[in-house]
Protein backbone atom coordinates (compact mmCIF):
# COMPACT_ATOMS: atom_id res chain seq x y z
CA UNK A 1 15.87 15.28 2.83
CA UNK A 2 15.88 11.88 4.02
CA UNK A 3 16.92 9.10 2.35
CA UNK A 4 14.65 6.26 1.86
CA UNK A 5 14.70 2.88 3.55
CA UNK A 6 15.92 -0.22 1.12
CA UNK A 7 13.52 -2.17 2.17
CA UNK A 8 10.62 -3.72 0.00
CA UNK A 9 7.45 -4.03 1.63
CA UNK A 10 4.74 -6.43 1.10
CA UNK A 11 0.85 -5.99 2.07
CA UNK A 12 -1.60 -8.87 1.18
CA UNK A 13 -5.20 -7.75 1.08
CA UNK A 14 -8.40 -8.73 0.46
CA UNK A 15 -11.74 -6.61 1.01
CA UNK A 16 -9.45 -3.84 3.03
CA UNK A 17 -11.25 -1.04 1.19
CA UNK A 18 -11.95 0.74 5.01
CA UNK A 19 -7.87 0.26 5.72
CA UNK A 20 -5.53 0.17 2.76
CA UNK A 21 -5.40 3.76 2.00
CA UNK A 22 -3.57 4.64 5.65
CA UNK A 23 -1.41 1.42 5.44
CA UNK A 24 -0.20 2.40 2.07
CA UNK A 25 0.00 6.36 3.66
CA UNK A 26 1.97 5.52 6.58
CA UNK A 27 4.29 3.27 4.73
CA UNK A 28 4.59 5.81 2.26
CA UNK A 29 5.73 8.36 5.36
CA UNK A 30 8.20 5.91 6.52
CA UNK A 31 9.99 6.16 3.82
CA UNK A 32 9.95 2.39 2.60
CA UNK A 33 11.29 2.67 -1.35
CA UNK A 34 9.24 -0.10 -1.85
CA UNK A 35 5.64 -0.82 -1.09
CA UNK A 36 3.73 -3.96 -3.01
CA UNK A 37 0.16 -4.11 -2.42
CA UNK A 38 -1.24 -8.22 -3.70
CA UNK A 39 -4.94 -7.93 -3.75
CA UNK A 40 -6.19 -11.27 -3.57
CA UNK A 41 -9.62 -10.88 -5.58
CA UNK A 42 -10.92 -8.13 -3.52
CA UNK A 43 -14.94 -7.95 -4.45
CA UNK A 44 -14.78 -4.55 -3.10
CA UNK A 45 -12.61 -1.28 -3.88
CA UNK A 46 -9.56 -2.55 -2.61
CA UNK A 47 -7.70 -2.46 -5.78
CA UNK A 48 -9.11 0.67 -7.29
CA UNK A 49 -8.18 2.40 -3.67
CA UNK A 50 -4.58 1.33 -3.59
CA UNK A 51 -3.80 1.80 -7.42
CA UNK A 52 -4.92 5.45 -6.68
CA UNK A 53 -2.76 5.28 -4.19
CA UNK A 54 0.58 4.56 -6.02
CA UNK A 55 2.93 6.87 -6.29
């Protein structure tokens, strides 16, 4: 098993609905320990996509 990267990652979006799903995937295969997604008052399903997305 690999051990995770201490790193915390930080990914500002806003109407990313079409993206956020493989930047939160590929981060997520990287092995960051951290990932924080700040939504800035998406009108779309930005936020709905990446809370579905947390792990």
């Amino acid at each position: 098993m690999e051990n995770k990267v201490n790193i915390c990652v930080v990914v500002p979006a806003y109407n990313e609905e079409n993206t956020i799903s493989d930047v939160i995937t590929n981060l997520k295969n990287n092995n960051y320990k951290n990932i924080i997604v700040i939504d800035d008052g998406s009108t779309d399903s930005t936020y709905k996509i990446a809370k579905e997305n947390k792990t």
